[in-house]
PDB file of N, CA and C in Angstrom:
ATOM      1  N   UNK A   1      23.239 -19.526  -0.411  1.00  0.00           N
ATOM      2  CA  UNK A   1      24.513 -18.928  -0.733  1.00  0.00           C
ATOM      3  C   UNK A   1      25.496 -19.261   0.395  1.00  0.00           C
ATOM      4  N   UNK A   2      26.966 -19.722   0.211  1.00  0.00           N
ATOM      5  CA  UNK A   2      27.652 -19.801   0.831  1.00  0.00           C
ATOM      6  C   UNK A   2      28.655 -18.821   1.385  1.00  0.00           C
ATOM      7  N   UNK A   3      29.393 -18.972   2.610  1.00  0.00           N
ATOM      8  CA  UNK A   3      30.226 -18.089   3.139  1.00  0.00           C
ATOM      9  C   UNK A   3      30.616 -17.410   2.038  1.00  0.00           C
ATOM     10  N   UNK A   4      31.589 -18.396   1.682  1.00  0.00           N
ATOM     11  CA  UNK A   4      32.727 -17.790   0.258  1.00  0.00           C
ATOM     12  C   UNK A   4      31.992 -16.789  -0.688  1.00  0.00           C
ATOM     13  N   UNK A   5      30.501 -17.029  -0.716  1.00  0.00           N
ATOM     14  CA  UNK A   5      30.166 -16.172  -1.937  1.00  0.00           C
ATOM     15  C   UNK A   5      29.445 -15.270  -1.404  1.00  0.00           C
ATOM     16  N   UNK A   6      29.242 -15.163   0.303  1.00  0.00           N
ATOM     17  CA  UNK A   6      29.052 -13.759   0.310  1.00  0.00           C
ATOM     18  C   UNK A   6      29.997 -12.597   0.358  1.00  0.00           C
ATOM     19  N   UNK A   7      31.300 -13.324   0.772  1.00  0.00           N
ATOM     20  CA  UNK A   7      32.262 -12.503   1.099  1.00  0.00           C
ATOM     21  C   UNK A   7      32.450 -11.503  -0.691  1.00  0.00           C
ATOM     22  N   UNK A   8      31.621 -11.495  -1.375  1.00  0.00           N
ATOM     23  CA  UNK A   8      32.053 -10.919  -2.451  1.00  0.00           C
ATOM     24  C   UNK A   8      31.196  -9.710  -2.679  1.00  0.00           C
ATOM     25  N   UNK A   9      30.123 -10.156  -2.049  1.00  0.00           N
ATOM     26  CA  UNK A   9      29.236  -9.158  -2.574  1.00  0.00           C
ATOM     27  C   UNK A   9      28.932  -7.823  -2.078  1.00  0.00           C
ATOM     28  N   UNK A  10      28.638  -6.683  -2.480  1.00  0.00           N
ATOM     29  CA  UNK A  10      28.247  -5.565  -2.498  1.00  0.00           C
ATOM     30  C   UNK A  10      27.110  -5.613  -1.078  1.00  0.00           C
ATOM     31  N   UNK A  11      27.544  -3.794  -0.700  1.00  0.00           N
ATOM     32  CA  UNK A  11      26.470  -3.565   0.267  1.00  0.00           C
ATOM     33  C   UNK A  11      25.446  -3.752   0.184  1.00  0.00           C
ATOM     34  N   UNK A  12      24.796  -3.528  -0.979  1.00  0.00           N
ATOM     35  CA  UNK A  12      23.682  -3.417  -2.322  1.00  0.00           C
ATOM     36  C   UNK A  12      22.872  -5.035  -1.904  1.00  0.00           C
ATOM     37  N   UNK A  13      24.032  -6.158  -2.233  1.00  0.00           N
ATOM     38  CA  UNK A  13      23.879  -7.413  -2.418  1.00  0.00           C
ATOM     39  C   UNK A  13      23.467  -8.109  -1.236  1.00  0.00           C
ATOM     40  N   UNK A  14      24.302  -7.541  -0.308  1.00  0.00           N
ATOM     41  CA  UNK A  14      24.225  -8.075   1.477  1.00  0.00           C
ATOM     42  C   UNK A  14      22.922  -7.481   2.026  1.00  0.00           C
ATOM     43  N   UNK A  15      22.539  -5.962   1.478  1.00  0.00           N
ATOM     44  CA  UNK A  15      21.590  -5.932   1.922  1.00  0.00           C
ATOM     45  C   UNK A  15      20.380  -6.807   1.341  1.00  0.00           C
ATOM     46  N   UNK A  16      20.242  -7.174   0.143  1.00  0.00           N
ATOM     47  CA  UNK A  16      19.197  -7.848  -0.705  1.00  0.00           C
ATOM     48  C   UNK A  16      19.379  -8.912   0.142  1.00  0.00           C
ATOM     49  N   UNK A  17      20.447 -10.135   0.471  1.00  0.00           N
ATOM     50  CA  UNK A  17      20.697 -11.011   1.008  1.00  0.00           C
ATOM     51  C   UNK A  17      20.188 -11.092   2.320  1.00  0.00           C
ATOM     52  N   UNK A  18      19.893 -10.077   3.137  1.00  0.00           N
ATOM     53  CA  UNK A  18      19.345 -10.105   4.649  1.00  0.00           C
ATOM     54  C   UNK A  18      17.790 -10.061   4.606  1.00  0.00           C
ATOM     55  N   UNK A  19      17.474  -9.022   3.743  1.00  0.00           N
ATOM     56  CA  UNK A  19      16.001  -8.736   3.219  1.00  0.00           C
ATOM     57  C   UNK A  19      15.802 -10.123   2.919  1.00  0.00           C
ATOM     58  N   UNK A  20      16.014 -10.926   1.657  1.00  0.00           N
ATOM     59  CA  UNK A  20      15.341 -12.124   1.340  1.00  0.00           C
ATOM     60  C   UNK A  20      15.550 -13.007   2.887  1.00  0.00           C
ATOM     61  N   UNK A  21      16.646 -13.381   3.722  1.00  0.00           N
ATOM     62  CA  UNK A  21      15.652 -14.192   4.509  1.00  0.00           C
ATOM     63  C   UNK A  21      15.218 -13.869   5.791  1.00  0.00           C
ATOM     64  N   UNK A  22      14.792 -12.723   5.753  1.00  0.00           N
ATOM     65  CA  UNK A  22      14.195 -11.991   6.241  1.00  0.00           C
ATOM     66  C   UNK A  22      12.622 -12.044   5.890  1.00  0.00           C
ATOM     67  N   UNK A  23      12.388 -12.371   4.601  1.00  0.00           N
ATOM     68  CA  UNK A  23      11.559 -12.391   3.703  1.00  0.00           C
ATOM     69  C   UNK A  23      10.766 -14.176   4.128  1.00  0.00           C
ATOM     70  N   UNK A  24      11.742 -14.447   3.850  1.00  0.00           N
ATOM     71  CA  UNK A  24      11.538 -16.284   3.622  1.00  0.00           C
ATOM     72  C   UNK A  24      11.035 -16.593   5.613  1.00  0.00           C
ATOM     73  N   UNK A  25      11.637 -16.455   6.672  1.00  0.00           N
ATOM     74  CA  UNK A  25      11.577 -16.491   7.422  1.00  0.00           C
ATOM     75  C   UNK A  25       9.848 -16.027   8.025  1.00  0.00           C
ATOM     76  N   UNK A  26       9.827 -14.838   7.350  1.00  0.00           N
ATOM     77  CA  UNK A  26       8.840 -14.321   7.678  1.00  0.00           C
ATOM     78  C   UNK A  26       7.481 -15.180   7.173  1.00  0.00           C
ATOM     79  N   UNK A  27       7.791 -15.286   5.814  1.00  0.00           N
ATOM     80  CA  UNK A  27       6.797 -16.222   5.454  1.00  0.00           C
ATOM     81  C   UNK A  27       6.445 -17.933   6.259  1.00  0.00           C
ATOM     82  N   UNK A  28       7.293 -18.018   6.399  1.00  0.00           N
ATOM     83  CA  UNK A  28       7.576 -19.441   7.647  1.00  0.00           C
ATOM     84  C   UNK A  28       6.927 -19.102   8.700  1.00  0.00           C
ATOM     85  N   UNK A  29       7.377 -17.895   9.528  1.00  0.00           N
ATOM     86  CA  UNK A  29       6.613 -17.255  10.855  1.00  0.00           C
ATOM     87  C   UNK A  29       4.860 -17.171  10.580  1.00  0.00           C
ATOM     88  N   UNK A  30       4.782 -16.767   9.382  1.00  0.00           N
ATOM     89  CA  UNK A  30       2.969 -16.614   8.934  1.00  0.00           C
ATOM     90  C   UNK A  30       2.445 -17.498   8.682  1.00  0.00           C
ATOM     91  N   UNK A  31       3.349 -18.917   8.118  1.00  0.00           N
ATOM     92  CA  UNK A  31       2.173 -20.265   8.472  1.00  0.00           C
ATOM     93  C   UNK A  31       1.945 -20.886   9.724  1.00  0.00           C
ATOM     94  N   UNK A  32       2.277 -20.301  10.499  1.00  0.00           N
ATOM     95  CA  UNK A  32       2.192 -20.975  11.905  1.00  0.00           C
ATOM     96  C   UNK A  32       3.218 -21.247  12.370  1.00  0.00           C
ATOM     97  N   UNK A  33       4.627 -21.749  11.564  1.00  0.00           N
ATOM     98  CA  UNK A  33       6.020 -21.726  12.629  1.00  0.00           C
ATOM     99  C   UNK A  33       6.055 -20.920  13.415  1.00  0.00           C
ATOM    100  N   UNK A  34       7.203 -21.666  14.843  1.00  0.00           N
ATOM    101  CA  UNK A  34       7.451 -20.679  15.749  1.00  0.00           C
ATOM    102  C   UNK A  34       8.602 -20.515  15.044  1.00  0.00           C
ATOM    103  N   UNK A  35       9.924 -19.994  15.755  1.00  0.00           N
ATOM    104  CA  UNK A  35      10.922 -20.073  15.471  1.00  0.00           C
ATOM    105  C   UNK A  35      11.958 -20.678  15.606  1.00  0.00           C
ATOM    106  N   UNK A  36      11.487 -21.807  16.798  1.00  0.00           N
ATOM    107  CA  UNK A  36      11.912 -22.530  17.420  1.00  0.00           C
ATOM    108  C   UNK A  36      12.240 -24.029  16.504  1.00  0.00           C
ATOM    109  N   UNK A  37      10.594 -23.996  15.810  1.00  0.00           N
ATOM    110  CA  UNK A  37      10.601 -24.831  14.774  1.00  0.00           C
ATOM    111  C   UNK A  37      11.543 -24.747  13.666  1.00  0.00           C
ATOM    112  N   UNK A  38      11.781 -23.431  13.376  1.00  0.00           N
ATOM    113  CA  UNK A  38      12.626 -22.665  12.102  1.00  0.00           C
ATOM    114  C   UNK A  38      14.341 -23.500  12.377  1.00  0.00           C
ATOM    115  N   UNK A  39      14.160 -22.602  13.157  1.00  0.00           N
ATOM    116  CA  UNK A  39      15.655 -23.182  14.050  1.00  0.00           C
ATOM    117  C   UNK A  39      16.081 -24.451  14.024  1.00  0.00           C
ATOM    118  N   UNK A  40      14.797 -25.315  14.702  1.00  0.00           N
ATOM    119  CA  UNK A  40      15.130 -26.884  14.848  1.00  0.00           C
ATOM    120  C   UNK A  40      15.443 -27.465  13.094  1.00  0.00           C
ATOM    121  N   UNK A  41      14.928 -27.065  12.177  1.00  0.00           N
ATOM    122  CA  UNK A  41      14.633 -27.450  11.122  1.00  0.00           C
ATOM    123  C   UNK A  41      16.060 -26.838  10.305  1.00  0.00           C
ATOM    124  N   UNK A  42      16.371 -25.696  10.381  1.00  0.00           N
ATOM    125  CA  UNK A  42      17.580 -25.411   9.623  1.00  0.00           C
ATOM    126  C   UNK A  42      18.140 -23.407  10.207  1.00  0.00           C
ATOM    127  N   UNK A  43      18.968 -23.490  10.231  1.00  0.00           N
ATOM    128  CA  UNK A  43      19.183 -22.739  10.966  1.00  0.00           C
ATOM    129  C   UNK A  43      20.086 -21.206   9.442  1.00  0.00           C
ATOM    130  N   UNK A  44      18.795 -20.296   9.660  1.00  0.00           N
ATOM    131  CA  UNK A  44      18.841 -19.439   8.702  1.00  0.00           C
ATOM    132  C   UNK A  44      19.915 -18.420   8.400  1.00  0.00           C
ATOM    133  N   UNK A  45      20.757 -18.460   9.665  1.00  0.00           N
ATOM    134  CA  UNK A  45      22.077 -17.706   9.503  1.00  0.00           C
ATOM    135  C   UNK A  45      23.148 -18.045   9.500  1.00  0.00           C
ATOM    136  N   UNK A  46      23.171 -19.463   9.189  1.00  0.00           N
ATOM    137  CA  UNK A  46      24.413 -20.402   9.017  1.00  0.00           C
ATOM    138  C   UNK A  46      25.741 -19.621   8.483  1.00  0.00           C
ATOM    139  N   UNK A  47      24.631 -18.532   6.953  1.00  0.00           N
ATOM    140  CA  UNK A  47      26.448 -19.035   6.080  1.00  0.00           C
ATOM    141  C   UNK A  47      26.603 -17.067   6.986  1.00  0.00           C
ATOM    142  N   UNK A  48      26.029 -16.676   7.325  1.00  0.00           N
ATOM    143  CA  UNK A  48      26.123 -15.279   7.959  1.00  0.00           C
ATOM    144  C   UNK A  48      27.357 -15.515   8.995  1.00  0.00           C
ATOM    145  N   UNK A  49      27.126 -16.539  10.137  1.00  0.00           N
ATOM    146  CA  UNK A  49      27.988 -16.776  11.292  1.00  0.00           C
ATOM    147  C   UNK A  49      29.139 -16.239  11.419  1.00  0.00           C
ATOM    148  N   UNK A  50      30.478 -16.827   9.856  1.00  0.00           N
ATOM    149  CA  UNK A  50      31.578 -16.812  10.219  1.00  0.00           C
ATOM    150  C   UNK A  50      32.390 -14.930   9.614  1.00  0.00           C
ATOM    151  N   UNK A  51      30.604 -14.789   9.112  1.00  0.00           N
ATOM    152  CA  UNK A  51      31.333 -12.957   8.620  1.00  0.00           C
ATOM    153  C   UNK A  51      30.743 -12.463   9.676  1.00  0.00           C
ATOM    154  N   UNK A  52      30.057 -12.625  10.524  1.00  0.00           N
ATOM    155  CA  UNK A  52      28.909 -11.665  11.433  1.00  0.00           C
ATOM    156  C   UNK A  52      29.721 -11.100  12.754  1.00  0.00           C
ATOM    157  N   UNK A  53      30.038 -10.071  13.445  1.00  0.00           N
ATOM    158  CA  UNK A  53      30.740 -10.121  14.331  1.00  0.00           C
ATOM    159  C   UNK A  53      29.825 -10.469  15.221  1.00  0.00           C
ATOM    160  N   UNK A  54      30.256 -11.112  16.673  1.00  0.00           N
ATOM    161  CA  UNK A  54      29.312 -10.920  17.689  1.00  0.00           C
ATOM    162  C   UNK A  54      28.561  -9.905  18.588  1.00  0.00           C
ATOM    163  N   UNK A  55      28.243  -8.456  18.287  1.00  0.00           N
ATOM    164  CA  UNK A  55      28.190  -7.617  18.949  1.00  0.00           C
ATOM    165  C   UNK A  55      27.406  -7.556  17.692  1.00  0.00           C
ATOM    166  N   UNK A  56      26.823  -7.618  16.684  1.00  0.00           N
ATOM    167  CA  UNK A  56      26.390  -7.633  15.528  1.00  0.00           C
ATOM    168  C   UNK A  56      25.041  -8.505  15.406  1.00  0.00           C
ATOM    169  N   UNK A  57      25.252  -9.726  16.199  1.00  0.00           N
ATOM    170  CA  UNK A  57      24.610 -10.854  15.589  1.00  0.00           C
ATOM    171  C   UNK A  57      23.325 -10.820  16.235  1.00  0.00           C
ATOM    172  N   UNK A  58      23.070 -10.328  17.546  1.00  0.00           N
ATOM    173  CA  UNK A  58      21.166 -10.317  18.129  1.00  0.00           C
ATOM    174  C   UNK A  58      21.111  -9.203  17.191  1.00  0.00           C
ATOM    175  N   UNK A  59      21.261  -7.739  16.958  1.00  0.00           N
ATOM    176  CA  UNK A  59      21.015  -7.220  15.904  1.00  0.00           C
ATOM    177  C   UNK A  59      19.954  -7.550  14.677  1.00  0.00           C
ATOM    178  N   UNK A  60      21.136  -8.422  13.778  1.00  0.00           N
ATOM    179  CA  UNK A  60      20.382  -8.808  12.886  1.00  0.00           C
ATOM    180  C   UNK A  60      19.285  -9.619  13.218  1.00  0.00           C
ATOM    181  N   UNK A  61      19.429 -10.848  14.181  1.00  0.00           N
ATOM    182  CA  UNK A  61      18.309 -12.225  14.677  1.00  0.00           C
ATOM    183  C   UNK A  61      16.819 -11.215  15.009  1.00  0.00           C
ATOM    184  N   UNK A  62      17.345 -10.529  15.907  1.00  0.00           N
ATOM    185  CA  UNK A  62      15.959  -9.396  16.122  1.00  0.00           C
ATOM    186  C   UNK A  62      15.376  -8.554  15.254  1.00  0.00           C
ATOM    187  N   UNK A  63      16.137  -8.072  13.887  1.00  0.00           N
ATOM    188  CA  UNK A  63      16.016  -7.432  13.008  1.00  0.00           C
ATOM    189  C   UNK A  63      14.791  -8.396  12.197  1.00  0.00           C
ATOM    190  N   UNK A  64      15.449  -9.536  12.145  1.00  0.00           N
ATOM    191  CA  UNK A  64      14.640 -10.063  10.961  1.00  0.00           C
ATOM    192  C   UNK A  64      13.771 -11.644  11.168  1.00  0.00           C
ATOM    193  N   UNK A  65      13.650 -11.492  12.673  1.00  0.00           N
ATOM    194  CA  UNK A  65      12.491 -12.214  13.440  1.00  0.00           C
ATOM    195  C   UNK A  65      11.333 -11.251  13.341  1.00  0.00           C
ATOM    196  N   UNK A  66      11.752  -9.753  13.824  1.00  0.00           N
ATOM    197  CA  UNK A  66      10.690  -8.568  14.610  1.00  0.00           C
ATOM    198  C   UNK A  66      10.140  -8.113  12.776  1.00  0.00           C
ATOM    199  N   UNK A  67      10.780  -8.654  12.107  1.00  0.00           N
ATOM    200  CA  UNK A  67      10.375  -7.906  10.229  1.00  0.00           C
ATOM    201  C   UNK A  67      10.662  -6.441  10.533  1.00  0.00           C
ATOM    202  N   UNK A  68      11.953  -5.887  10.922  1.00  0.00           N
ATOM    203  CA  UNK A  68      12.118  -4.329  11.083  1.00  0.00           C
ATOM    204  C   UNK A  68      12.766  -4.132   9.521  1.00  0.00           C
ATOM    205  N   UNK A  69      12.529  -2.991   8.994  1.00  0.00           N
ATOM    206  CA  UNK A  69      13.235  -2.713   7.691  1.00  0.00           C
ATOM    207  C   UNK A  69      13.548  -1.251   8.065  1.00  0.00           C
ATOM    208  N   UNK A  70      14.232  -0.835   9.040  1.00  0.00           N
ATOM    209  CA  UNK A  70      15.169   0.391   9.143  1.00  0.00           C
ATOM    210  C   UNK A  70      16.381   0.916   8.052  1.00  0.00           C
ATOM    211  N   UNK A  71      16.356   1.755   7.818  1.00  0.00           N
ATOM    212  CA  UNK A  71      17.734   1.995   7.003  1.00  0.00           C
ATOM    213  C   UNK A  71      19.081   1.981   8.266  1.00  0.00           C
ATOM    214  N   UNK A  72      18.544   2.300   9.402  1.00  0.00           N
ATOM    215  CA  UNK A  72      19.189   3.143  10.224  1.00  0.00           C
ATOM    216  C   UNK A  72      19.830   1.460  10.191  1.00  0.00           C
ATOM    217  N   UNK A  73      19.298   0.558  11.324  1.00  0.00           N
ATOM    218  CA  UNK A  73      19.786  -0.760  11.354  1.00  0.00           C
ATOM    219  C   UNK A  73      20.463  -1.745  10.328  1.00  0.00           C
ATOM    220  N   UNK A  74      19.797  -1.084   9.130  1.00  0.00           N
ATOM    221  CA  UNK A  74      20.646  -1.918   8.061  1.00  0.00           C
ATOM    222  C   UNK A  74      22.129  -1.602   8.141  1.00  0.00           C
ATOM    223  N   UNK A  75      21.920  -0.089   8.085  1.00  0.00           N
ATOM    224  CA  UNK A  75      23.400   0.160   7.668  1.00  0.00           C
ATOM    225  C   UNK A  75      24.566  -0.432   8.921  1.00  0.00           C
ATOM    226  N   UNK A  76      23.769  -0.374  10.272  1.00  0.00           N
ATOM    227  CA  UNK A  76      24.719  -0.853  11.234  1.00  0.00           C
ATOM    228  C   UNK A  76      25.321  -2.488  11.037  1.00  0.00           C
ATOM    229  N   UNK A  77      23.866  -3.135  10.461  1.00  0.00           N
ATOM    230  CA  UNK A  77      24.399  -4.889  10.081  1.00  0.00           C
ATOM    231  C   UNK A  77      25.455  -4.807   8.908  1.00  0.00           C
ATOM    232  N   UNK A  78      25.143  -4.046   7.747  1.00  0.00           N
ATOM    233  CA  UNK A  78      26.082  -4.092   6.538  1.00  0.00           C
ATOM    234  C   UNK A  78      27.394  -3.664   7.317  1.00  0.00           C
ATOM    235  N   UNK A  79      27.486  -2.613   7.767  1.00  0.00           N
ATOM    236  CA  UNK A  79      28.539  -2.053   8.195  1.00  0.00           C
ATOM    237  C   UNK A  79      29.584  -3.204   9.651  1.00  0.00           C
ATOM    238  N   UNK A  80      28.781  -4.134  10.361  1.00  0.00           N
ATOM    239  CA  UNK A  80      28.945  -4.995  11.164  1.00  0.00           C
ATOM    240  C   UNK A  80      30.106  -6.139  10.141  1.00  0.00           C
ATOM    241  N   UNK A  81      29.033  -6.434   8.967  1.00  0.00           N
ATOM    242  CA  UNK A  81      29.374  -7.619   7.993  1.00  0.00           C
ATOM    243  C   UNK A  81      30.814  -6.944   7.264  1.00  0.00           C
ATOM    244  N   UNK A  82      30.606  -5.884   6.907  1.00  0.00           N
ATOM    245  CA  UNK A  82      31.933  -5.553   5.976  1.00  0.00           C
ATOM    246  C   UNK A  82      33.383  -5.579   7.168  1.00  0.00           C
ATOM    247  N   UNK A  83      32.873  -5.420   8.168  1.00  0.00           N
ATOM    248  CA  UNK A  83      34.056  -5.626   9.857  1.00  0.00           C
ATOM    249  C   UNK A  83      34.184  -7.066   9.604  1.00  0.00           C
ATOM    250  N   UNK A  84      33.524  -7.723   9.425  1.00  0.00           N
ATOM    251  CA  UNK A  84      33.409  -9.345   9.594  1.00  0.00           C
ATOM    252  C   UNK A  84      33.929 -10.269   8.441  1.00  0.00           C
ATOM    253  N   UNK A  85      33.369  -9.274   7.110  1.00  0.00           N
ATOM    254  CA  UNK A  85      34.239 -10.290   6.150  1.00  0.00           C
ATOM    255  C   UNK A  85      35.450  -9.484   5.919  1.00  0.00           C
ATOM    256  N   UNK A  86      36.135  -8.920   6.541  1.00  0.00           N
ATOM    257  CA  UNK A  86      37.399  -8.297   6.384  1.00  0.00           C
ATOM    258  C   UNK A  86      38.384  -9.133   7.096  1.00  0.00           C
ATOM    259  N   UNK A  87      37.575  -8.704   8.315  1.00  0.00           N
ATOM    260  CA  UNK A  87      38.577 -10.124   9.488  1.00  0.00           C
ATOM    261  C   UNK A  87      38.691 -11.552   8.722  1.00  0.00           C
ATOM    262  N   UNK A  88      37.485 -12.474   8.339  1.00  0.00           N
ATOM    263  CA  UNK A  88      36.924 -13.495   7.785  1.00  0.00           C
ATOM    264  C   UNK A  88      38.078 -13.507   6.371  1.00  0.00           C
ATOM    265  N   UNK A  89      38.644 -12.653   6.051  1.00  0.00           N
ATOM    266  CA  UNK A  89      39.563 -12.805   4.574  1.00  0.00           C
ATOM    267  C   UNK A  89      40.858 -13.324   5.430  1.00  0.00           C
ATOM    268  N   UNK A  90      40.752 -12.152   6.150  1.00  0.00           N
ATOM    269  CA  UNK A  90      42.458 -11.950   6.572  1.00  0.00           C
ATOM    270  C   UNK A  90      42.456 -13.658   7.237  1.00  0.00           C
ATOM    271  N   UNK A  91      41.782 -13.960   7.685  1.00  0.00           N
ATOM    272  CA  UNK A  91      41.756 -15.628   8.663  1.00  0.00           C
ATOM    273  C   UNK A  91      42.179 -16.601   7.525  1.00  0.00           C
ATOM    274  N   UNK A  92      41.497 -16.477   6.318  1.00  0.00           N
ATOM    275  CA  UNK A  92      41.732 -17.422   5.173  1.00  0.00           C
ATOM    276  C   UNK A  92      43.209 -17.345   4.676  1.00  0.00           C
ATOM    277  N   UNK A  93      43.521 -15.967   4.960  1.00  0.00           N
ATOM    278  CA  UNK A  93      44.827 -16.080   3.722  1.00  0.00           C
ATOM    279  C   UNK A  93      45.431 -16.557   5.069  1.00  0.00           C
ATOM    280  N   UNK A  94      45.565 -16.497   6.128  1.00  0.00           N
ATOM    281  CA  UNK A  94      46.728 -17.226   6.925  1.00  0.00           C
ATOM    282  C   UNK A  94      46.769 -18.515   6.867  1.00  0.00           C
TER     283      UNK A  94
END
């Protein structure tokens, strides 16, 4: 999924969206990747970057390297992202 099409989606959606590669990652981590490998190979928070604030972003990387499924932390990343694609709109329409 790209920038543009996350900027649309629901808390609901963003959260499903962190969970899956969170999900996918994890499964990568359990065949033997490090993360290093992950990384070198494609880098899983690409289209996240330009909504993510920086005070936000080890957050999530630790969130969903460590496989934490907090509500408490989610809501701080969703709540991070909805700061991020707000700014991330206002940048486009200028």
């Amino acid at each position: 999924m790209k920038t543009k099409d996350l900027i649309h989606l629901s808390n609901e959606e963003l959260t499903s969206y962190v969970y899956a590669i969170q999900e996918k990652l994890q499964n990568k981590l359990d065949s033997g990747l490090s993360i290093d490998d992950i990384i070198d190979e494609e880098d899983p928070f690409e289209e996240l970057e330009p909504i993510l604030p920086q005070e936000v972003y080890p957050i999530l990387v630790l969130n969903i390297i460590n496989n934490i499924r907090s509500d408490t932390i989610m809501e701080a990343i969703i709540e991070g992202l909805q700061k991020g694609i707000k700014e991330y709109k206002n940048k486009i329409k200028e």
